[in-house]
N, C-alpha and C. Protein backbone atom coordinates (compact mmCIF):
# COMPACT_ATOMS: atom_id res chain seq x y z
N UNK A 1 0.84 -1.18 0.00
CA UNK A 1 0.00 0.00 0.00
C UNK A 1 0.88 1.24 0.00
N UNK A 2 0.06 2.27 -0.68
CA UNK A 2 0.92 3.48 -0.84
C UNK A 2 1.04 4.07 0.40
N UNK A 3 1.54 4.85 0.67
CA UNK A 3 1.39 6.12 1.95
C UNK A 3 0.08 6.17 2.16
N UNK A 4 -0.08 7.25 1.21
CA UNK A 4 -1.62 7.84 1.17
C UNK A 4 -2.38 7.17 1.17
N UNK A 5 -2.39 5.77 0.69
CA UNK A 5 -3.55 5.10 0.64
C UNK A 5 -3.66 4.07 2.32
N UNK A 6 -2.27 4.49 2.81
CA UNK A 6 -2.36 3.93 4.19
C UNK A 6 -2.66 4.99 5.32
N UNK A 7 -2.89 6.03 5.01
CA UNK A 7 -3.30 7.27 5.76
C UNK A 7 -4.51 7.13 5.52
N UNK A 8 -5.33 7.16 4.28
CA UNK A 8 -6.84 7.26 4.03
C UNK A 8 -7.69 5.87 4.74
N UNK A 9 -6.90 4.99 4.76
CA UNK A 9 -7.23 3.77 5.57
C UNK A 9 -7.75 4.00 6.98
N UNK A 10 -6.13 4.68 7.49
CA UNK A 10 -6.51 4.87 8.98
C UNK A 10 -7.44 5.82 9.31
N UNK A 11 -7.51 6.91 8.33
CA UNK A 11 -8.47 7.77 8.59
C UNK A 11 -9.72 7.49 8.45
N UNK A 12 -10.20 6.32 7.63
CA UNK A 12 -11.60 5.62 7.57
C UNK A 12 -11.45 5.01 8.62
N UNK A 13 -10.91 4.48 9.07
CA UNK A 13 -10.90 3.97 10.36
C UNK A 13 -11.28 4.70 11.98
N UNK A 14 -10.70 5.11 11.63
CA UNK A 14 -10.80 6.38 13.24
C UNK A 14 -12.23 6.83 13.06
N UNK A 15 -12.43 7.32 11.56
CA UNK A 15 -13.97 7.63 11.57
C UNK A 15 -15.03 6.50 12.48
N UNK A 16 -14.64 6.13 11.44
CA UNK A 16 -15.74 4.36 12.39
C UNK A 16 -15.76 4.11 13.44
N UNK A 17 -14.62 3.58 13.72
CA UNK A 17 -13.99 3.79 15.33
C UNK A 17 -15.01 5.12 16.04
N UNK A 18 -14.89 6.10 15.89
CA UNK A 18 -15.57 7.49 16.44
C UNK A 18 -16.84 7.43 16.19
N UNK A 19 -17.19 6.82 15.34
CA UNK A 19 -18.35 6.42 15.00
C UNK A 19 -19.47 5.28 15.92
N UNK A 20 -18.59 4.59 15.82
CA UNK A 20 -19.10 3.43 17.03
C UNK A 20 -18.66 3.82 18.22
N UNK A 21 -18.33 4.51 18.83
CA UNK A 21 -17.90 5.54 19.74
C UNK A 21 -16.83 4.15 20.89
N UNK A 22 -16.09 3.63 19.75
CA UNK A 22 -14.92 2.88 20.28
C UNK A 22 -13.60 3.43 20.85
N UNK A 23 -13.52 4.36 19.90
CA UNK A 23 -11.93 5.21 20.24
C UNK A 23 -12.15 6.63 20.74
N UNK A 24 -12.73 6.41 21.66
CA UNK A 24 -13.45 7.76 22.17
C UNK A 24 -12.05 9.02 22.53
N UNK A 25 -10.52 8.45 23.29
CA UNK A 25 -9.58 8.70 23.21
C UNK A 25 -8.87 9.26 22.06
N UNK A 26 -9.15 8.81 21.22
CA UNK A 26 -8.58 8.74 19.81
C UNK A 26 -9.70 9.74 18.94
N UNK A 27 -10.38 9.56 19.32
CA UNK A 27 -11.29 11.15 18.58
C UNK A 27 -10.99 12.10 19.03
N UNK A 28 -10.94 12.77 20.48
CA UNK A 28 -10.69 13.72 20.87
C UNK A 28 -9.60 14.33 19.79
N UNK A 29 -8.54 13.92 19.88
CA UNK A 29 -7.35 14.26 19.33
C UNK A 29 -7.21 14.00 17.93
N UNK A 30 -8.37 13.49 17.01
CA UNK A 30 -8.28 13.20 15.50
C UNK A 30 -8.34 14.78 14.97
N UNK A 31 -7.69 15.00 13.36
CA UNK A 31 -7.11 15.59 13.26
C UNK A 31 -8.28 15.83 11.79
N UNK A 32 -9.13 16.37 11.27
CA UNK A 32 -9.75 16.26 10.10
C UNK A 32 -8.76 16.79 9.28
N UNK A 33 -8.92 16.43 7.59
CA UNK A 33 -8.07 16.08 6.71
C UNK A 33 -8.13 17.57 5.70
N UNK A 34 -7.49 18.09 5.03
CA UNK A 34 -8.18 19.23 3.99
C UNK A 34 -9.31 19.29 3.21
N UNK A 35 -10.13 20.22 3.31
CA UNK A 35 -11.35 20.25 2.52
C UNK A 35 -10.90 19.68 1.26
N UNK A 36 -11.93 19.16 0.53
CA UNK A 36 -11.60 18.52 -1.24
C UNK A 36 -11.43 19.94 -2.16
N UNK A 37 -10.92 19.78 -2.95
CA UNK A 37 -10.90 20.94 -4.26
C UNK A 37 -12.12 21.70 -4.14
N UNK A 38 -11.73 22.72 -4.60
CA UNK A 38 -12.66 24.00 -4.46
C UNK A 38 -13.52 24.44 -2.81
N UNK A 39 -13.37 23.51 -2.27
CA UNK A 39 -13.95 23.85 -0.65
C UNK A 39 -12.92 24.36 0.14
N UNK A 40 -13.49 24.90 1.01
CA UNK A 40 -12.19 25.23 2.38
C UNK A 40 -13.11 24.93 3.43
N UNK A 41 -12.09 24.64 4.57
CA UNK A 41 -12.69 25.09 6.08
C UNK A 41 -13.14 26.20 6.52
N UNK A 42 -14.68 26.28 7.33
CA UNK A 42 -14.83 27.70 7.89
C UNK A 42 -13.69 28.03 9.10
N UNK A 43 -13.77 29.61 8.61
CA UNK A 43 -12.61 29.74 9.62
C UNK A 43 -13.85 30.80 10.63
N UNK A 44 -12.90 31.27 11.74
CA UNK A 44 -13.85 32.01 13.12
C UNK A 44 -14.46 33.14 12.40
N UNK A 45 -13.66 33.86 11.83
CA UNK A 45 -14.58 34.92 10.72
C UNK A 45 -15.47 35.03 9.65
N UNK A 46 -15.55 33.72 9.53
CA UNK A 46 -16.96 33.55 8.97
C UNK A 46 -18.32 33.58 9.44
N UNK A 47 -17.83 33.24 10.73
CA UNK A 47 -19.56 33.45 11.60
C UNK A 47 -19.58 34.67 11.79
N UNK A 48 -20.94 34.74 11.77
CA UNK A 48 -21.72 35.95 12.33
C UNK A 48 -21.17 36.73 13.99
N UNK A 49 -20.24 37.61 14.42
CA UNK A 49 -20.50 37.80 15.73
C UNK A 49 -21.54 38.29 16.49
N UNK A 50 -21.27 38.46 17.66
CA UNK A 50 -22.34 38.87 18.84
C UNK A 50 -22.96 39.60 18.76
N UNK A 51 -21.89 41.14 18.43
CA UNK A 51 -22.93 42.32 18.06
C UNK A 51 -23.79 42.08 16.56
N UNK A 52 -23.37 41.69 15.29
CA UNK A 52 -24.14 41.83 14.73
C UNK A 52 -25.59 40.85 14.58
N UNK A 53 -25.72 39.59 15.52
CA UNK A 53 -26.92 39.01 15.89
C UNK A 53 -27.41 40.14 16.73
N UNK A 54 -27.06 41.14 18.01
CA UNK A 54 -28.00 41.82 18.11
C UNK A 54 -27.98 43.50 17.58
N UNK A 55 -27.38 43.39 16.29
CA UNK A 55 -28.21 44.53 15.94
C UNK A 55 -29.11 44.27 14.73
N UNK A 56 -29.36 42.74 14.88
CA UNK A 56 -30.18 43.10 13.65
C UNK A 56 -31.62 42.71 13.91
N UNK A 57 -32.77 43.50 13.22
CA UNK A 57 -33.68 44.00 13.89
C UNK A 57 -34.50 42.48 13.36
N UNK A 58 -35.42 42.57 14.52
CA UNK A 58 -36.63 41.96 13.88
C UNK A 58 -38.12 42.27 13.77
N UNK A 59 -38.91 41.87 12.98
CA UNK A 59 -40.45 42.02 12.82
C UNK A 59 -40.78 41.51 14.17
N UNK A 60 -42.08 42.71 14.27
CA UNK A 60 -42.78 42.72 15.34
C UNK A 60 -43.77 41.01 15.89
N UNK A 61 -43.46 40.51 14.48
CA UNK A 61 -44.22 39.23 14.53
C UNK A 61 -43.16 38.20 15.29
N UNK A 62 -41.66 38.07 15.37
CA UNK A 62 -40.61 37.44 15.31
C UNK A 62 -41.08 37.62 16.64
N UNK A 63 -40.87 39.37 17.03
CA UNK A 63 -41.09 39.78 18.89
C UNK A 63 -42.42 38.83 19.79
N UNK A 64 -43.37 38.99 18.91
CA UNK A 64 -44.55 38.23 19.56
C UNK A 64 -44.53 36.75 19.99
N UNK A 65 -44.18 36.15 18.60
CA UNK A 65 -44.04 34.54 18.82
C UNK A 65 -43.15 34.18 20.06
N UNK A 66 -41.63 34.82 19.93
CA UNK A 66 -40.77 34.56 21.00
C UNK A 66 -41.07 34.93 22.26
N UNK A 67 -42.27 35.87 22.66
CA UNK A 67 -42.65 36.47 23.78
C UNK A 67 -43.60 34.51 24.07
N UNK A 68 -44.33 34.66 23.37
CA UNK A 68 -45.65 33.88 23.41
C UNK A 68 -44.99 32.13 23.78
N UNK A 69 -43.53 32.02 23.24
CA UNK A 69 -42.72 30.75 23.22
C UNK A 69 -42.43 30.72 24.69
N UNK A 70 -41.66 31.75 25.00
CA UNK A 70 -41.27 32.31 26.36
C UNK A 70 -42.49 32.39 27.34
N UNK A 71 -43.47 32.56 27.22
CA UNK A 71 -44.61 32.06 28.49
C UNK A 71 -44.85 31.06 28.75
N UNK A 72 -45.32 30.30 27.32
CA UNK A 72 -45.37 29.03 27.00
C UNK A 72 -44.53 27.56 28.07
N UNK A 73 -43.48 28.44 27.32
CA UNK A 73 -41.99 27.38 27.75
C UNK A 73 -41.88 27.55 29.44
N UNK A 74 -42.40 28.75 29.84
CA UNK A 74 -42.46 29.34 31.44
C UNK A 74 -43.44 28.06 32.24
N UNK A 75 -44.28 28.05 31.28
CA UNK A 75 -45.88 27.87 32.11
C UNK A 75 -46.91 28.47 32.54
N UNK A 76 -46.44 29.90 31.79
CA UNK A 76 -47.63 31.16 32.57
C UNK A 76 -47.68 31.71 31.20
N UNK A 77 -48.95 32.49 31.23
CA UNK A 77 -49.66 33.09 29.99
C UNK A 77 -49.68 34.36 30.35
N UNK A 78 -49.72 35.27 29.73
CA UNK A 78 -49.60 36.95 30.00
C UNK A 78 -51.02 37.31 30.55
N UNK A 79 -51.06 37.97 30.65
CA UNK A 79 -52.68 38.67 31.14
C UNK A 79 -53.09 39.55 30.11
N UNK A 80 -54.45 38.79 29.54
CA UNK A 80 -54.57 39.54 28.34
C UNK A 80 -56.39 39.92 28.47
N UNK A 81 -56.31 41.38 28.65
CA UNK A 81 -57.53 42.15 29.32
C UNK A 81 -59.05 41.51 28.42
N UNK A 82 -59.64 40.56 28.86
CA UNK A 82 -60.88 40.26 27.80
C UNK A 82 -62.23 40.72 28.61
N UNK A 83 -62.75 41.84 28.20
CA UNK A 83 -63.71 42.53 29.02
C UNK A 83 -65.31 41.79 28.63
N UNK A 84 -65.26 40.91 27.43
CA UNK A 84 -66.76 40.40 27.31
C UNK A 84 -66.04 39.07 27.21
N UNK A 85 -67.68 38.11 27.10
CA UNK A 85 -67.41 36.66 27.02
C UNK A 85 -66.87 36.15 25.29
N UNK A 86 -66.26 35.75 25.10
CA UNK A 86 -64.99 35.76 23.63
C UNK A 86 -66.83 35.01 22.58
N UNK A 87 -67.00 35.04 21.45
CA UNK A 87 -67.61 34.76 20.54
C UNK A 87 -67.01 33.62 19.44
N UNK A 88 -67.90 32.42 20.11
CA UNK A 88 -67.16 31.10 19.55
C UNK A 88 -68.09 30.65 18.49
N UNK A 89 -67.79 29.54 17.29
CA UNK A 89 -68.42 29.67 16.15
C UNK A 89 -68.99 28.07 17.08
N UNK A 90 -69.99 27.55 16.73
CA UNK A 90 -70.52 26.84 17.30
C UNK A 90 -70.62 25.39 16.18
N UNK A 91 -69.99 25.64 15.56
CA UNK A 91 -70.35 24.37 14.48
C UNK A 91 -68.88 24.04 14.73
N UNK A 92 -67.93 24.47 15.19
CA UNK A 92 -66.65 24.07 15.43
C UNK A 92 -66.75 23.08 17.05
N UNK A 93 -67.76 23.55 18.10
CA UNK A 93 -67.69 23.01 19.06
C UNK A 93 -68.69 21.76 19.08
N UNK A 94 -69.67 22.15 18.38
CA UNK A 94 -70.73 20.73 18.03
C UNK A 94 -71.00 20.64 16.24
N UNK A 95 -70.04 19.76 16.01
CA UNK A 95 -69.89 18.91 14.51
C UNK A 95 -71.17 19.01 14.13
N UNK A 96 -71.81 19.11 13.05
CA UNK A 96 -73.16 17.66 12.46
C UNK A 96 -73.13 16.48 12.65
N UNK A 97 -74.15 15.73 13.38
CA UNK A 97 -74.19 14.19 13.74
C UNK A 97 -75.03 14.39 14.53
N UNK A 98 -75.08 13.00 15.38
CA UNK A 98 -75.88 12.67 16.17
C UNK A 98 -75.57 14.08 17.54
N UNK A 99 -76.89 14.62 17.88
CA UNK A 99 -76.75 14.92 19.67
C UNK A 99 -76.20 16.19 19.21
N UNK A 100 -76.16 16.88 18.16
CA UNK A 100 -75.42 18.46 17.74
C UNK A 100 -76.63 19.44 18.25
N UNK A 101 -77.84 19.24 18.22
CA UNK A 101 -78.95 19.95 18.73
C UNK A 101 -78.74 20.34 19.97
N UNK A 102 -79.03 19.11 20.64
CA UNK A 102 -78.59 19.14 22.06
C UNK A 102 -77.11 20.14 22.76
N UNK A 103 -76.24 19.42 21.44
CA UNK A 103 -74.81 20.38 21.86
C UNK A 103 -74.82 21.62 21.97
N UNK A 104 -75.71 22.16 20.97
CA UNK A 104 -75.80 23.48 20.62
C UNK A 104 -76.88 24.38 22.12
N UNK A 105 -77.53 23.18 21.87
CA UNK A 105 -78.44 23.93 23.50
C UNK A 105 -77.39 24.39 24.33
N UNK A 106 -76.47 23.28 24.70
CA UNK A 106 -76.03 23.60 25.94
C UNK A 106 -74.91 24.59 26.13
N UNK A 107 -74.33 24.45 24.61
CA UNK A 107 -73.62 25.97 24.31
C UNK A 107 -73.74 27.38 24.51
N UNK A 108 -75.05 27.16 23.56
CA UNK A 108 -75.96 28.32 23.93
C UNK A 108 -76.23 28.64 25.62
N UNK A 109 -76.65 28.01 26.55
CA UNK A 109 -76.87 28.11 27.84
C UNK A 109 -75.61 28.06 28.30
N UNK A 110 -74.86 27.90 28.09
CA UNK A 110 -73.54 27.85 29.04
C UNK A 110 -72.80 29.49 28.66
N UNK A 111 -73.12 30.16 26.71
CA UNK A 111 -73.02 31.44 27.22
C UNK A 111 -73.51 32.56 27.56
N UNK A 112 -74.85 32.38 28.00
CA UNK A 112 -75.80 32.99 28.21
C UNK A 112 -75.87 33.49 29.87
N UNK A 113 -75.36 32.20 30.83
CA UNK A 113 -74.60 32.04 31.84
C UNK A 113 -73.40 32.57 32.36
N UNK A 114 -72.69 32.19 31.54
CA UNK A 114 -71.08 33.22 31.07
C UNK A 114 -71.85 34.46 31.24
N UNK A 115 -72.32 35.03 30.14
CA UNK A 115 -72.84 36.18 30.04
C UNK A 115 -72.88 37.30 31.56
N UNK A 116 -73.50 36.14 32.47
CA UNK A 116 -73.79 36.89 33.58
C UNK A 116 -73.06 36.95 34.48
N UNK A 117 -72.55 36.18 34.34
CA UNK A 117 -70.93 35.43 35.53
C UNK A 117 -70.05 36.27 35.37
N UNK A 118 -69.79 36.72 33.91
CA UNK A 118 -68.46 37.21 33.66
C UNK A 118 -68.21 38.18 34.52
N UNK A 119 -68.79 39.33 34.80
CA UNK A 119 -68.03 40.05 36.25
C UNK A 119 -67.17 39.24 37.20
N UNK A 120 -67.86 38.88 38.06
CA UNK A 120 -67.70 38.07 38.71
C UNK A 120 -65.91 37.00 39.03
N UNK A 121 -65.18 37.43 37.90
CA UNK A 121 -64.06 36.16 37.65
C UNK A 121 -63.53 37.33 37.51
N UNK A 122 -61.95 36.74 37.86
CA UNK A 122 -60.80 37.95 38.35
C UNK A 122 -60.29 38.05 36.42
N UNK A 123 -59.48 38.97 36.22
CA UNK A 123 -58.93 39.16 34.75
C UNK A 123 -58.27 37.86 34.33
N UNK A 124 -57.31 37.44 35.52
CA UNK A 124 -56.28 36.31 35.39
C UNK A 124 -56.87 34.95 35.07
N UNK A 125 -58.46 34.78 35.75
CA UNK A 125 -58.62 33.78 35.34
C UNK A 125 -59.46 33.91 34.09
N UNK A 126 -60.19 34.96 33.37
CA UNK A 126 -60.61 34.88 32.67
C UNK A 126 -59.73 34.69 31.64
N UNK A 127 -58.48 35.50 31.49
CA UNK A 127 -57.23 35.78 30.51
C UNK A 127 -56.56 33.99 29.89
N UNK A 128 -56.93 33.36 31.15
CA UNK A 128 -55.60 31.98 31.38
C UNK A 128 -56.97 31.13 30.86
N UNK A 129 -58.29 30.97 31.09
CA UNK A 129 -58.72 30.73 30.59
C UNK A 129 -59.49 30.91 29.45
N UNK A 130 -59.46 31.49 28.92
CA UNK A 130 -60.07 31.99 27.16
C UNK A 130 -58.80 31.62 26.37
N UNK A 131 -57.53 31.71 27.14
CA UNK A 131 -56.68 31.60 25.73
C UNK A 131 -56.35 29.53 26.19
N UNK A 132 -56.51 28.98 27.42
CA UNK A 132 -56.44 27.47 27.53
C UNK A 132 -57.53 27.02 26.54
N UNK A 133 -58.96 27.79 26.46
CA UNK A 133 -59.83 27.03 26.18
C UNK A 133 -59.68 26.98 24.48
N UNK A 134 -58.76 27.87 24.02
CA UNK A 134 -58.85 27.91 22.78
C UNK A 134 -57.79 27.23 21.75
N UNK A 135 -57.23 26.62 22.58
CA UNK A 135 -55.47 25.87 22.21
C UNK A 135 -56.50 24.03 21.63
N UNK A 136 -56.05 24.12 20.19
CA UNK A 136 -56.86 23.20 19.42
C UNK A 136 -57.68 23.86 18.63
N UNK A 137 -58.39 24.98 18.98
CA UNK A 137 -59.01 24.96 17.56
C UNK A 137 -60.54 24.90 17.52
N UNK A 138 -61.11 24.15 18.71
CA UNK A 138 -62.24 24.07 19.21
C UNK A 138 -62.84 24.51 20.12
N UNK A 139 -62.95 26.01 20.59
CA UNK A 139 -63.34 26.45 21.79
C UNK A 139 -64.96 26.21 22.24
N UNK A 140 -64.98 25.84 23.24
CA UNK A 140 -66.30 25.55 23.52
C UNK A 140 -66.48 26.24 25.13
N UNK A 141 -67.90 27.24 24.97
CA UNK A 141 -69.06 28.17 25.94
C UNK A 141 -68.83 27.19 27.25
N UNK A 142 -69.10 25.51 27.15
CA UNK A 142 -69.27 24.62 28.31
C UNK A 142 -67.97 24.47 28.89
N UNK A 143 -66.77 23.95 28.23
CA UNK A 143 -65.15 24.47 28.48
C UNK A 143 -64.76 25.56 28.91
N UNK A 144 -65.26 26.33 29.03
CA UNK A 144 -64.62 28.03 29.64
C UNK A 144 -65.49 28.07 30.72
N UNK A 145 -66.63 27.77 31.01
CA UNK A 145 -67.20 28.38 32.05
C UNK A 145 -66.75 27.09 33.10
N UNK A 146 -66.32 26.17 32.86
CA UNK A 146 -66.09 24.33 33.74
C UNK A 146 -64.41 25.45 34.18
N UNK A 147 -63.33 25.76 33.52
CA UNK A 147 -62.33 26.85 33.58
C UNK A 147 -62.56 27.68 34.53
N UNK A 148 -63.52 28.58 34.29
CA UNK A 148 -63.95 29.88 35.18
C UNK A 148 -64.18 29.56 36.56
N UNK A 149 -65.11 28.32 36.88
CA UNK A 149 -65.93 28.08 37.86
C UNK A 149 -64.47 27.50 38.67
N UNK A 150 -63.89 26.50 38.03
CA UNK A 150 -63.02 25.68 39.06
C UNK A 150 -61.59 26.76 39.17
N UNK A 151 -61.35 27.40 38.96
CA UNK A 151 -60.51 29.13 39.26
C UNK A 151 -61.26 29.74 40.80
N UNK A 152 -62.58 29.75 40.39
CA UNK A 152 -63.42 30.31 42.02
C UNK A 152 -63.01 29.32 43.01
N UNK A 153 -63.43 27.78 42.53
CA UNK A 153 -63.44 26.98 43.50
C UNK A 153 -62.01 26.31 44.29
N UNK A 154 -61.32 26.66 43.50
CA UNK A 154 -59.86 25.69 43.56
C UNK A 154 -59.22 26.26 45.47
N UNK A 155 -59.47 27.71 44.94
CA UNK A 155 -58.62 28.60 46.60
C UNK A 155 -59.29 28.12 47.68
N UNK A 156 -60.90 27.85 47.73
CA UNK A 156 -61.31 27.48 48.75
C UNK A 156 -60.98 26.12 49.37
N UNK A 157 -61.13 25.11 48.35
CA UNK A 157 -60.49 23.76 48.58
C UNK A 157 -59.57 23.45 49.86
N UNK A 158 -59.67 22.50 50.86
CA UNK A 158 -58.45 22.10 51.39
C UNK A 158 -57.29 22.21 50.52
N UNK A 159 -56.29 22.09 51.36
CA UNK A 159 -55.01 21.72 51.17
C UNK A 159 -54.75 20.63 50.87
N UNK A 160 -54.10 20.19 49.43
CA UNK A 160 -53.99 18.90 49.07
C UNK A 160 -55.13 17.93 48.15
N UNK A 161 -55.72 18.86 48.31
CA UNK A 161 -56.88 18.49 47.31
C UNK A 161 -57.12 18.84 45.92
C-alpha cells in the first residue's frame, strides 16, 4: 500500500472507530483532513458575531411569537384584558351528527350564563382561561365556564386536594 492510501485507511478507520464511539480517546485528538478541491474550512470569521446578531432588527411578529414561546416554555400566559365573554363559532364546538342539537343547546346556555358570571371572575382567570380554552381549535361556551368556575373553587379547597 501506498502512503496515502495507508493514511486514508486509517483515517476511515478512526472515523468508524468514532463512529461506534470505540476510540473515544482517539477522537478527541483526531485531526480532520483538507477540505476537497474547491472547498475550504470555515474559519472564526466567517460566523456571524455577537454584536451583529444583536443589531439586527426583527419584525414585530418574530417579537410576539418569541414572547408567546417564552410564556409558553415558562408555564404562565400573559394577562390579556378580555372585558366580554370571547364569541365562539358553534359548528366548530358541536360537529353535524348525532346529539349536535342538544350540543348546541347547551352551548348556547352555558353562554348565556357566562354572560352573567363574567363580572364576577378575576382578569387572570378569565385571561388563562379563554386563551387554555382555545389551544386546538375548538373552543367551547361549556369548556370556559367548567375553567372559570373551578378558578373560584380551587382557593377554597383544602389543602392537598
Amino acid at each position: 500500500m501506498t502512503p496515502y492510501r495507508k493514511s486514508r485507511v486509517l483515517e476511515l478507520m478512526m472515523v468508524v472507530g468514532c463512529a461506534a464511539g470505540l476510540l473515544l480517546p482517539a477522537c478527541a485528538s483526531a485531526q480532520v483532513g483538507p477540505a476537497p478541491l474547491g472547498h475550504r474550512q470555515p474559519r472564526a470569521g466567517d460566523l456571524p458575531g455577537e454584536q451583529s446578531q444583536q443589531r439586527a432588527t426583527r419584525s414585530p411578529e418574530d417579537v410576539a411569537l418569541e414572547r408567546a414561546l417564552n410564556n409558553i416554555c415558562r408555564g404562565c400566559s400573559p394577562i390579556i384584558k378580555v372585558r366580554d365573554v370571547p364569541r365562539y363559532d358553534l359548528g366548530l364546538a358541536c360537529p353535524a351528527g348525532d346529539g349536535s342539537e342538544t350540543c348546541r343547546k347547551d352551548e348556547e346556555n352555558a353562554r348565556l350564563k357566562l354572560k352573567e358570571q363574567w363580572p364576577t371572575f378575576t382578569d387572570k382567570a378569565r385571561s388563562d382561561c379563554v386563551q387554555t380554552n382555545e389551544i386546538g381549535g375548538r373552543p367551547s361556551y361549556v369548556q370556559l365556564g367548567i375553567c372559570l368556575k373551578t378558578t373560584q373553587v380551587a382557593p377554597t379547597l383544602p389543602e392537598g386536594r
